[in-house]
Protein backbone atom coordinates (compact mmCIF):
# COMPACT_ATOMS: atom_id res chain seq x y z
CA UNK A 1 20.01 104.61 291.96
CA UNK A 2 17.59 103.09 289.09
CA UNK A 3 18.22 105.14 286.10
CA UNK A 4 17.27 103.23 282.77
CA UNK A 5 19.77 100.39 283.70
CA UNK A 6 17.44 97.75 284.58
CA UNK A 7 18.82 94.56 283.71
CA UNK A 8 21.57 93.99 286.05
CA UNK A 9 23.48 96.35 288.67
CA UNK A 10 27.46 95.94 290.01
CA UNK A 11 30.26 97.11 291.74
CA UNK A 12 33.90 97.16 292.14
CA UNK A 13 35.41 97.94 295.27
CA UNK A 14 39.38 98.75 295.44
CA UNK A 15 40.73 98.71 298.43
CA UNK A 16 44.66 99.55 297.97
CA UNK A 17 44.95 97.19 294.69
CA UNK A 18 42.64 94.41 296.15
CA UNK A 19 39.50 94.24 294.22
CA UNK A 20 36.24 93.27 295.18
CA UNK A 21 33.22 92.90 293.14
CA UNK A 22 29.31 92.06 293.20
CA UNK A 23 26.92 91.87 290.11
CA UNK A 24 24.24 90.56 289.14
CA UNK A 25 21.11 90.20 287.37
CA UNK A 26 17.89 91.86 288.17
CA UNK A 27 17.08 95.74 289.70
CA UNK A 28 19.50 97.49 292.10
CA UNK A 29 17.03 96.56 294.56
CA UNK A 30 16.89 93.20 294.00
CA UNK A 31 20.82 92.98 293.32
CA UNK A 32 21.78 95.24 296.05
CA UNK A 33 19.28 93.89 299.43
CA UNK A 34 20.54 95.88 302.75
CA UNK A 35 22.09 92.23 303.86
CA UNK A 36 24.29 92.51 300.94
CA UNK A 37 26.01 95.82 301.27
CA UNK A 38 26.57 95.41 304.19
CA UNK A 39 28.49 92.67 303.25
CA UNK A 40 30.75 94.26 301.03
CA UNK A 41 33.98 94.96 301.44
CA UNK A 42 35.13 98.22 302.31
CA UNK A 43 37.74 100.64 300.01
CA UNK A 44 39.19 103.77 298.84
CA UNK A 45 37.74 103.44 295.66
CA UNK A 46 34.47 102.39 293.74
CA UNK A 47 32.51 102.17 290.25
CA UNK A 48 29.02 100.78 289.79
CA UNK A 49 26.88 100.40 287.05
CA UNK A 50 23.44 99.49 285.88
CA UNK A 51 22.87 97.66 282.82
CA UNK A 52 20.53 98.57 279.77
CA UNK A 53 21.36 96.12 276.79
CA UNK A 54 21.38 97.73 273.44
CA UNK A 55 24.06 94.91 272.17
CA UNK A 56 24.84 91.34 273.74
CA UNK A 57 23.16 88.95 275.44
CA UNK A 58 22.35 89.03 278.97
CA UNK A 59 24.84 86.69 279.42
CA UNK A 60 26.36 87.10 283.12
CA UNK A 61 29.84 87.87 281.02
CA UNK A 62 28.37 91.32 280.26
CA UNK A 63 27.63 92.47 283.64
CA UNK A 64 29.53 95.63 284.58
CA UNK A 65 31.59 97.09 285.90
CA UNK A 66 34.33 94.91 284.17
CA UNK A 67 37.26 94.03 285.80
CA UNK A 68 40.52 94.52 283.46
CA UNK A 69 43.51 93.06 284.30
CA UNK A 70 46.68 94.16 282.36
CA UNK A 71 50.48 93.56 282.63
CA UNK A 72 50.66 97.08 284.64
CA UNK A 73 47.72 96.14 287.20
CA UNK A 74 44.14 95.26 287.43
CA UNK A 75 41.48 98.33 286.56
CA UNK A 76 37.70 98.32 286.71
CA UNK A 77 35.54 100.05 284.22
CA UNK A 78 32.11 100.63 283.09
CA UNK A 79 30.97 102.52 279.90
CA UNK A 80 27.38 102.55 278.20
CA UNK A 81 27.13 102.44 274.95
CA UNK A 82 28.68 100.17 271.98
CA UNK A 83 31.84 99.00 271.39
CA UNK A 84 31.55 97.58 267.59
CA UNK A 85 34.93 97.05 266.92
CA UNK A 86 35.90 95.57 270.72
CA UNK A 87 37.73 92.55 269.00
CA UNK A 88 39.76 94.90 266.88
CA UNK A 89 40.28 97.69 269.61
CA UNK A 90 41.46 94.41 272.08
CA UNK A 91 43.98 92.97 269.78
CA UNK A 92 45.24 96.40 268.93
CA UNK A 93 45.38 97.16 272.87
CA UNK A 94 47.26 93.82 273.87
């Protein structure tokens, strides 16, 4: 779905622990073609997003959903909105 979001569209599929992911720039449409989902894996689990910058670049770095991993296993997530202490919240979270 194209809501606002129209920079760049993703998704993380879990399937039992093994992630699988797929973002890029551009529309959902143009991210997303039929050839493509069918190509993606199949899981349990899912989270997409669609981007709207309101801070960063459009640096491929920023495309979401993020994958985090972390000494108790691998998470994806996807927020909007702005994180303006993210350095401070990540060395406080490690």
């Amino acid at each position: 779905m194209q809501h606002r979001g129209q920079e760049s569209a993703g998704i993380v599929i879990n399937d039992d622990g093994v992630f699988s992911t797929y973002r890029d720039v551009g529309l959902v449409n143009e991210v997303f073609s039929t050839q493509r989902l069918k190509d993606l894996e199949e899981g349990s689990i899912a989270v997409g997003h669609v981007r709207y910058a309101t801070t960063g670049s459009d640096h491929k770095n920023n495309l979401q959903p993020l994958i985090i991993n972390h000494h108790k296993g691998r998470m994806a997530l996807a927020h909007n909105g702005n994180l303006v202490s993210s350095m401070e919240l990540r060395k406080k979270l490690e």
